[in-house]
Protein backbone atom coordinates (compact mmCIF):
# COMPACT_ATOMS: atom_id res chain seq x y z
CA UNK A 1 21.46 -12.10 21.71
CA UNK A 2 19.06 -14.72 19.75
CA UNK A 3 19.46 -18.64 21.05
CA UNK A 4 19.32 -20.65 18.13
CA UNK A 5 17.84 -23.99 19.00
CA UNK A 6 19.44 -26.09 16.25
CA UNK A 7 21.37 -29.18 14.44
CA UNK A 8 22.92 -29.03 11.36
CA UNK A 9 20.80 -30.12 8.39
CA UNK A 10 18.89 -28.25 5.62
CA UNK A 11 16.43 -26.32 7.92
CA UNK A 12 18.97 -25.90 10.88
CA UNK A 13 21.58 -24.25 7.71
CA UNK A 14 19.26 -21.96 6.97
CA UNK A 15 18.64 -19.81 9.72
CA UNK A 16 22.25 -20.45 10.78
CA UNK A 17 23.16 -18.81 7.48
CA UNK A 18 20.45 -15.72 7.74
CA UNK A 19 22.43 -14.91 10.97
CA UNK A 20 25.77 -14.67 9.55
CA UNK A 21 24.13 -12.90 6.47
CA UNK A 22 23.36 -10.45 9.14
CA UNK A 23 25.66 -10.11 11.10
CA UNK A 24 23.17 -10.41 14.11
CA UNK A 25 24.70 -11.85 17.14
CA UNK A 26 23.62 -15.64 18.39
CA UNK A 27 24.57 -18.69 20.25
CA UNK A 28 23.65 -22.06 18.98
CA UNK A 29 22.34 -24.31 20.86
CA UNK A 30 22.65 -27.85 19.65
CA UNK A 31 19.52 -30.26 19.36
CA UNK A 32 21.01 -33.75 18.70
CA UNK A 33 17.73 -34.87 16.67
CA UNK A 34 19.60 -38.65 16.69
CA UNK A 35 19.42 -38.56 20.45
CA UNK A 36 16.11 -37.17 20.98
CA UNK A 37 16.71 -33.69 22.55
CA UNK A 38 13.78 -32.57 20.44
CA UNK A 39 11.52 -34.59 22.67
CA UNK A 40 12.34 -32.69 26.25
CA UNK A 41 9.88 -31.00 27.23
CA UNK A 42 12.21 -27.13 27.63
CA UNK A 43 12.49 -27.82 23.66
CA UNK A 44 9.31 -28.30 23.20
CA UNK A 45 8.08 -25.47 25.39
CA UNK A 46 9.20 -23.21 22.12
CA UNK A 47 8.91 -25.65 19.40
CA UNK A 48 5.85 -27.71 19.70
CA UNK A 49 6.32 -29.90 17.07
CA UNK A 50 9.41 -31.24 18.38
CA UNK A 51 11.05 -29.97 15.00
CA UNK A 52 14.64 -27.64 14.91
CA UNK A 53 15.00 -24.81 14.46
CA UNK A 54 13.52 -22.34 17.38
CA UNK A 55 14.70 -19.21 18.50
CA UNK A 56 14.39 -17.63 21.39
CA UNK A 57 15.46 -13.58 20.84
CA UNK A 58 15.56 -11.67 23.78
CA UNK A 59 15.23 -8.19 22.32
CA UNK A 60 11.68 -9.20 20.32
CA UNK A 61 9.60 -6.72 18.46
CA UNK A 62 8.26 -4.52 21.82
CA UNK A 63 11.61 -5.73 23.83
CA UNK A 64 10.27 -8.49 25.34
CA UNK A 65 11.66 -12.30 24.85
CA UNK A 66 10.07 -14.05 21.94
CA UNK A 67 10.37 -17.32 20.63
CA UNK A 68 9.78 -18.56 17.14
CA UNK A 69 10.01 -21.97 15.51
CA UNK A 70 9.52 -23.00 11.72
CA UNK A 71 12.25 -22.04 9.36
CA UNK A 72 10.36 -19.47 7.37
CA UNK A 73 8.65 -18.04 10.33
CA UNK A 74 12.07 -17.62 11.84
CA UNK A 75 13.95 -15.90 8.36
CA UNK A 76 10.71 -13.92 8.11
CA UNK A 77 11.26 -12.54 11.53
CA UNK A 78 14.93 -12.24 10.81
CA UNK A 79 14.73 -10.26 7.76
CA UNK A 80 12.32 -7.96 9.67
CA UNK A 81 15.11 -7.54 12.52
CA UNK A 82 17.88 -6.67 9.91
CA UNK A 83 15.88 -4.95 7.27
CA UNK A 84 17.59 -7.05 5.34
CA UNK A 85 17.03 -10.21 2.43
CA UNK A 86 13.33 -9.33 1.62
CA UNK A 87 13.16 -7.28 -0.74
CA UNK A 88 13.04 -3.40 -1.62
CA UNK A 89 9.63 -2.58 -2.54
CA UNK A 90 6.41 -4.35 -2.01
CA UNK A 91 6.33 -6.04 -5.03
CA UNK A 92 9.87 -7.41 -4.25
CA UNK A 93 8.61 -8.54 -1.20
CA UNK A 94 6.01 -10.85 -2.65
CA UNK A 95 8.17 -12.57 -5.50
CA UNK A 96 10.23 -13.17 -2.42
CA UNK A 97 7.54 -14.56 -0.46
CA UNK A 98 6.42 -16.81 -3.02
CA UNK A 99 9.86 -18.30 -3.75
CA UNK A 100 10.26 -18.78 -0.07
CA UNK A 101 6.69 -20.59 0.04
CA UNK A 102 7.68 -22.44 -2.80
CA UNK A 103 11.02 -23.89 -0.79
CA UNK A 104 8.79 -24.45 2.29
CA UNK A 105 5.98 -26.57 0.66
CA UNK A 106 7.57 -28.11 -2.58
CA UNK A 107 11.51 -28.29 -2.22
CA UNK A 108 11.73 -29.04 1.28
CA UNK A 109 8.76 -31.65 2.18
CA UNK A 110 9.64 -33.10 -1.51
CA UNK A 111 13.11 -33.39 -1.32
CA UNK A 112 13.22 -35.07 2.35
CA UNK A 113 11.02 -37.64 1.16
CA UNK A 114 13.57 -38.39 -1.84
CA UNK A 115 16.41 -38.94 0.74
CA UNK A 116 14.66 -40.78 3.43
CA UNK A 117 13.30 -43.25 0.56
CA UNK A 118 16.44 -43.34 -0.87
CA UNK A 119 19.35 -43.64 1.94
CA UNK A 120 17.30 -44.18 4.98
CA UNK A 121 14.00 -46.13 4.47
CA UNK A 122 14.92 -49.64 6.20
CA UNK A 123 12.78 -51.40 2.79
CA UNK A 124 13.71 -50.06 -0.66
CA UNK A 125 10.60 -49.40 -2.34
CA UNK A 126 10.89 -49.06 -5.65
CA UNK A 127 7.57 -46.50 -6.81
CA UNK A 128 8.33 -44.08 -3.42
CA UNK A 129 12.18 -44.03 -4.88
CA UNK A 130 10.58 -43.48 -8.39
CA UNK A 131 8.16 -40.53 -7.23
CA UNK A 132 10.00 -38.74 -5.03
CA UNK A 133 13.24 -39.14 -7.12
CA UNK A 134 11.22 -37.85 -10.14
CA UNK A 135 9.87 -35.39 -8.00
CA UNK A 136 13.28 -33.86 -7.01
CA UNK A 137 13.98 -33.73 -10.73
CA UNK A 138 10.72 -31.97 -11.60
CA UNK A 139 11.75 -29.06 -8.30
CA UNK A 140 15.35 -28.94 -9.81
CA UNK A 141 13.51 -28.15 -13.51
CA UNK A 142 11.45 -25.42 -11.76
CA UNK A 143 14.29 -23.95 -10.24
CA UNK A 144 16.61 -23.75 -13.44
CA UNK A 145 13.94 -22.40 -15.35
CA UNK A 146 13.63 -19.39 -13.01
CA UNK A 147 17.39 -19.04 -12.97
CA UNK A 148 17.63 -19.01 -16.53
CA UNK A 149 15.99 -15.95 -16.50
CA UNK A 150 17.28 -14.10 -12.88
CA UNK A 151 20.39 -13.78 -11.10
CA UNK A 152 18.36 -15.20 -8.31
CA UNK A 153 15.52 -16.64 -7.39
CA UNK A 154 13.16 -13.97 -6.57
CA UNK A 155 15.32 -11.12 -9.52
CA UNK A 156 18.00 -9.77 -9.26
CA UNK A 157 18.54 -9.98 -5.54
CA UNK A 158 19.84 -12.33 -3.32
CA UNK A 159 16.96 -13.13 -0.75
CA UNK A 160 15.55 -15.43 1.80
CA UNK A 161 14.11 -17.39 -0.79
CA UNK A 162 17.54 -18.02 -1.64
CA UNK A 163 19.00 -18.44 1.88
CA UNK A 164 15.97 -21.39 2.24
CA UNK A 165 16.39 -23.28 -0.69
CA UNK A 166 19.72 -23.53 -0.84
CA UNK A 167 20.90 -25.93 2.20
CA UNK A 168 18.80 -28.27 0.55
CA UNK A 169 20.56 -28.23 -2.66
CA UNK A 170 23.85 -29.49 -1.01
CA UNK A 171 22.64 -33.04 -0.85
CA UNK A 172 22.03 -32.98 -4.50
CA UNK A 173 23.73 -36.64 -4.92
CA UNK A 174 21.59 -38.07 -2.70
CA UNK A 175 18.54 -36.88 -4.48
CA UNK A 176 19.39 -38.22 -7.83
CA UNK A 177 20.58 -35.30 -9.09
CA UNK A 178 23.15 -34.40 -12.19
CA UNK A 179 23.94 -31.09 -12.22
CA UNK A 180 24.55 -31.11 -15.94
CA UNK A 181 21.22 -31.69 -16.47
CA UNK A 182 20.67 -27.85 -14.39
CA UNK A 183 23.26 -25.43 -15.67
CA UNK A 184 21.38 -22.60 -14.50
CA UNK A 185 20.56 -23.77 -10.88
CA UNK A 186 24.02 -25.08 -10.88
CA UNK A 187 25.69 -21.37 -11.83
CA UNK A 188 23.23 -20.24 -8.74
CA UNK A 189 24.43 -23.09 -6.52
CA UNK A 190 28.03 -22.55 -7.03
CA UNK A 191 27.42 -18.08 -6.50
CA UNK A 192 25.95 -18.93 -3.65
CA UNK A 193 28.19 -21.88 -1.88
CA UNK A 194 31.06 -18.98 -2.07
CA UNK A 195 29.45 -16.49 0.00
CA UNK A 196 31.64 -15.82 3.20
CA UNK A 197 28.51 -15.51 5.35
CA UNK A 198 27.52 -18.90 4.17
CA UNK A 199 30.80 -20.99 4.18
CA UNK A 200 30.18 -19.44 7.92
CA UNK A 201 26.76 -20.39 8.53
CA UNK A 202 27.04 -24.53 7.26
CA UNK A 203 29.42 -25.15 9.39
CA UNK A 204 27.95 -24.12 12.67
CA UNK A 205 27.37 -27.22 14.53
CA UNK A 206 28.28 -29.65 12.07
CA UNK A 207 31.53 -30.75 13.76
CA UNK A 208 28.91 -32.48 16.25
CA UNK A 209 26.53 -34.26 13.44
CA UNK A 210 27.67 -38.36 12.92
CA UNK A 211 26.37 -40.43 10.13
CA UNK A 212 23.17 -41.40 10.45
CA UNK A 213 23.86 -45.68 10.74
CA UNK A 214 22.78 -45.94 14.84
CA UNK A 215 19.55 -47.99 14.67
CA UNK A 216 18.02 -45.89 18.14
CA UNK A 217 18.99 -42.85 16.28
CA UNK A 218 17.07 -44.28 13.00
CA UNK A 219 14.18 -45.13 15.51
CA UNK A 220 14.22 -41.48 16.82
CA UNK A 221 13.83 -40.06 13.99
CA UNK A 222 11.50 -42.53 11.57
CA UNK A 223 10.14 -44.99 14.25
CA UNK A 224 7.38 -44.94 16.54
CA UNK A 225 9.02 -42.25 18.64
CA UNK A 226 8.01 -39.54 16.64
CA UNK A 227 4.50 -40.41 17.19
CA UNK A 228 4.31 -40.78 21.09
CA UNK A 229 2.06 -38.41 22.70
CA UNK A 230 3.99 -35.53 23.75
């Protein structure tokens, strides 16, 4: 049985989504990131910095208990466990890799900034709405271009890669997207949104998430509490 120490946003949807891909049994374990959960001390004894998700699998590699946080770490681990969503040969392995790092140091940091400058930032600042909104546009252009060409994102197969970007694609509105302007990554959006595993996987915990209008919870997660020594 893997705990899955999570909440349900982009990063907390993807792993959620790996493990119905699966088919590998877990119990999720809500963080409520609004109410500061990922600030006591048993979360961070596995997640450091105080970000979800973390697993803790009890049957790791030489059946002993291991815990795991960051996202890719965690579907890197996964797709080790299953054999599955990394590829066939070595070369797939590496277009996967690189599609995955692409996610975890373009799409994700990039498009987080777009919606907290956007929807949450308490001044509207016009150039930070301008880059990072232009930003998301320029990610979105990257990613079409690559689906014009492959089913997916790494070929011809549906991988991690895929798994990771795609919970961040849902909030598409709130990063200034048009689809029209992304046929291609919208085709790949759409193939993928219908997957059984993943109509599964978003909607683990997300009967517990509330909109995000509490000013503690705002202070939780963008005020001086994230930078309190730990």
């Amino acid at each position: 049985m893997i705990d899955v120490y999570s909440w349900p946003t982009p990063n907390g949807h993807k792993i959620h989504i790996m493990l119905e891909e699966c088919g590998l049994a877990y119990r999720a374990i809500p963080v409520d990131i609004g109410a500061g959960d990922q600030f006591k001390p048993e979360f961070l004894a596995i997640s450091p910095n105080n970000k979800i998700p973390a697993i803790v699998d009890a049957d790791g590699p030489d059946g002993k208990p291991i815990s795991l946080f960051e996202s890719g770490a965690i579907l890197l681990y996964l797709a080790g466990k299953a054999g599955q969503f990394l590829g066939n040969t070595v070369r797939e392995k590496y277009e996967t890799l690189q599609w995955l790092m692409f996610q975890m140091g373009g799409v994700g940091p990039m498009l987080g900034q777009a919606h907290h400058f956007r929807i949450y930032a308490p001044t509207k600042i016009d150039y930070a709405v301008d880059r990072y909104s232009n930003e998301a546009k320029r990610l979105y252009g990257v990613l079409d271009k690559q689906l014009s060409k492959t089913a997916y994102l790494a070929g011809d197969h549906y991988t991690i890669a895929d798994i990771a970007t795609f919970p961040w694609t849902r909030s598409f509105a709130n990063q200034g997207i048009d689809w029209a302007d992304f046929p291609h990554a919208k085709r790949w959006f759409d193939e993928i949104s219908q997957r059984p595993a993943v109509e599964r996987g978003v909607k683990v915990l997300a009967d517990l998430r509330k909109p995000l209008n509490d000013a503690n919870a705002k202070d939780i997660l963008f005020g001086q509490q994230q930078y309190a020594k730990k």
